[in-house]
C-alpha atoms as a PDB file:
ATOM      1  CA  UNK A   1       0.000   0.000   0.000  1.00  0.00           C
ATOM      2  CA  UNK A   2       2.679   2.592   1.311  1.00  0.00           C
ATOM      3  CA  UNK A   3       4.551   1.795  -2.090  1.00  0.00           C
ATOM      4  CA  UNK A   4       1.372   2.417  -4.205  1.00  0.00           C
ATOM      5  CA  UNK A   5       1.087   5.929  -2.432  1.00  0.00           C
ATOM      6  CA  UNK A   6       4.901   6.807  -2.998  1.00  0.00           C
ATOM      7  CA  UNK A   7       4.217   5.814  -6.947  1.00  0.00           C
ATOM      8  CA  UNK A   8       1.373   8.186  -7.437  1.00  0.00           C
ATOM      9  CA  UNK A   9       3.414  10.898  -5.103  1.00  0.00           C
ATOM     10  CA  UNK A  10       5.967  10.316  -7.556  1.00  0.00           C
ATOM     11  CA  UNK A  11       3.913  10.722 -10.721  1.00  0.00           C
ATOM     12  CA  UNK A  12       2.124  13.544  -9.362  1.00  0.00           C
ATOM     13  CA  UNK A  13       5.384  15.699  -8.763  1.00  0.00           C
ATOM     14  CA  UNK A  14       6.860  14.422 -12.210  1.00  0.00           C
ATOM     15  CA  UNK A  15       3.689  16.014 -13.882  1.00  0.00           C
ATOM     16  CA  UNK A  16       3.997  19.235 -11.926  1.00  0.00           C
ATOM     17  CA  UNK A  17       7.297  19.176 -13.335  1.00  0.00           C
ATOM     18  CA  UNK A  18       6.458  18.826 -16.579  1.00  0.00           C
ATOM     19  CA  UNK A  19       3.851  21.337 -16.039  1.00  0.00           C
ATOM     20  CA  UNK A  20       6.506  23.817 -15.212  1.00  0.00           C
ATOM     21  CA  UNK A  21       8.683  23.340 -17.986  1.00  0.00           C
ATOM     22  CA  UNK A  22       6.393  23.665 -20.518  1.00  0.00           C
ATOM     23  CA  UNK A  23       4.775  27.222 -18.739  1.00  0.00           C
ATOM     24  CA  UNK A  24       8.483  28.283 -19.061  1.00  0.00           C
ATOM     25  CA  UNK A  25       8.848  27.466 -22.709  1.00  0.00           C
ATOM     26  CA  UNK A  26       6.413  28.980 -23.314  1.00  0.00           C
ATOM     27  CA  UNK A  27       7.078  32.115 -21.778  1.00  0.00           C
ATOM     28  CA  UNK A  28      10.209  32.075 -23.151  1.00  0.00           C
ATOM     29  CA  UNK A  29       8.935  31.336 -27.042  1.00  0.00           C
ATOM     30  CA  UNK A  30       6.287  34.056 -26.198  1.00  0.00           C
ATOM     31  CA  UNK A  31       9.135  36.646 -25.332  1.00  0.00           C
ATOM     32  CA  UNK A  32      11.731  35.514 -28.030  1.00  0.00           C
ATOM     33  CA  UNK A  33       8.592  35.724 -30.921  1.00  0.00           C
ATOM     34  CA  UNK A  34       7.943  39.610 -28.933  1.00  0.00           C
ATOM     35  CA  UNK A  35      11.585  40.325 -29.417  1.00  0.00           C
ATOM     36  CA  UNK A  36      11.908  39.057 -32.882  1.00  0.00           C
ATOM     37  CA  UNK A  37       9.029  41.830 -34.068  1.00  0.00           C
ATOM     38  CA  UNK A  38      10.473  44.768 -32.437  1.00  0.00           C
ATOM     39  CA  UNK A  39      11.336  47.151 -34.330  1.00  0.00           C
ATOM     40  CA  UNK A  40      14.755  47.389 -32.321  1.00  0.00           C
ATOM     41  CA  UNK A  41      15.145  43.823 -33.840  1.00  0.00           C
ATOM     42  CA  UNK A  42      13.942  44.307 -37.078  1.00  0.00           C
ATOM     43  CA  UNK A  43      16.735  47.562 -37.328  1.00  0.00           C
ATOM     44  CA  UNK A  44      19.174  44.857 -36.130  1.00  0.00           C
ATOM     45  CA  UNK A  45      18.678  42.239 -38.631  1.00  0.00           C
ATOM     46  CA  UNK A  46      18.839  44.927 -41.538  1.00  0.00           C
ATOM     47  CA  UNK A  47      21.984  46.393 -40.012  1.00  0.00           C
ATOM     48  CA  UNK A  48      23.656  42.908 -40.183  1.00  0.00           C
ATOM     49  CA  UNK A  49      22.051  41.580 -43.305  1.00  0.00           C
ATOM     50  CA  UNK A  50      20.146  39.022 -41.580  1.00  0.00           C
ATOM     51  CA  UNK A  51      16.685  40.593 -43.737  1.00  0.00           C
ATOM     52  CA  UNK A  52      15.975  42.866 -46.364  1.00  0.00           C
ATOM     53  CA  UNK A  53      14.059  45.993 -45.825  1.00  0.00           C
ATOM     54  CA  UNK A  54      10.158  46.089 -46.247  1.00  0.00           C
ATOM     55  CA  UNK A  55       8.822  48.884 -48.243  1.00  0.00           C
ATOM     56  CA  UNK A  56       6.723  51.629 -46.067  1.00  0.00           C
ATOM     57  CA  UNK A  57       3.072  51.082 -46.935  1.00  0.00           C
ATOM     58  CA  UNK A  58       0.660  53.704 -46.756  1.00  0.00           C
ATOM     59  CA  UNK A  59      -3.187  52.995 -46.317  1.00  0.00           C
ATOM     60  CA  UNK A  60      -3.969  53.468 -49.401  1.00  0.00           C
ATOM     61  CA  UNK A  61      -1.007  51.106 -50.860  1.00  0.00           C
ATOM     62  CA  UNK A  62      -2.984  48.061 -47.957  1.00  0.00           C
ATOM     63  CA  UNK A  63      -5.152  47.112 -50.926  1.00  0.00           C
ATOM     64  CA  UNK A  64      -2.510  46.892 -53.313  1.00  0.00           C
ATOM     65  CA  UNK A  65      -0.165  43.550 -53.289  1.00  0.00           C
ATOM     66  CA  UNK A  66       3.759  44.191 -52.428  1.00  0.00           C
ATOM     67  CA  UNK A  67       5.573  43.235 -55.448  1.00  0.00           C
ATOM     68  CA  UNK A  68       8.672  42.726 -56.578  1.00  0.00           C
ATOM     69  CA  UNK A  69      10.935  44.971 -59.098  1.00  0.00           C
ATOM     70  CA  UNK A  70      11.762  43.028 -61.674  1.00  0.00           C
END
């Protein structure tokens, strides 16, 4: 019996820990995808090449598609 208690005790505290991890992935995803659309970060990955620029849109440009030159 006391062995049957210590196994759910055990399961019990492994799925809290699971619990945990995944609330702090997902924090973490939620703050890295936050960071990664800053404009701070956007600057940054021009600066270095990482992205090319967008094109300012207007309103009046929103029903228009973005195309290419070419």
């Amino acid at each position: 019996m006391q062995s049957y208690v210590l196994a759910w005790a055990m399961i019990a505290d492994r799925e809290r820990e699971i619990e945990r991890e995944l609330q702090r992935r997902s924090i973490a995803r939620g703050l890295a995808r936050r960071a990664t659309r800053s404009p701070l970060a956007a600057r940054l990955r021009h600066l270095f090449g990482l992205e090319a620029s967008m094109p300012k849109r207007g309103v009046q440009d929103m029903e228009q598609p973005l195309t290419t030159g070419g």
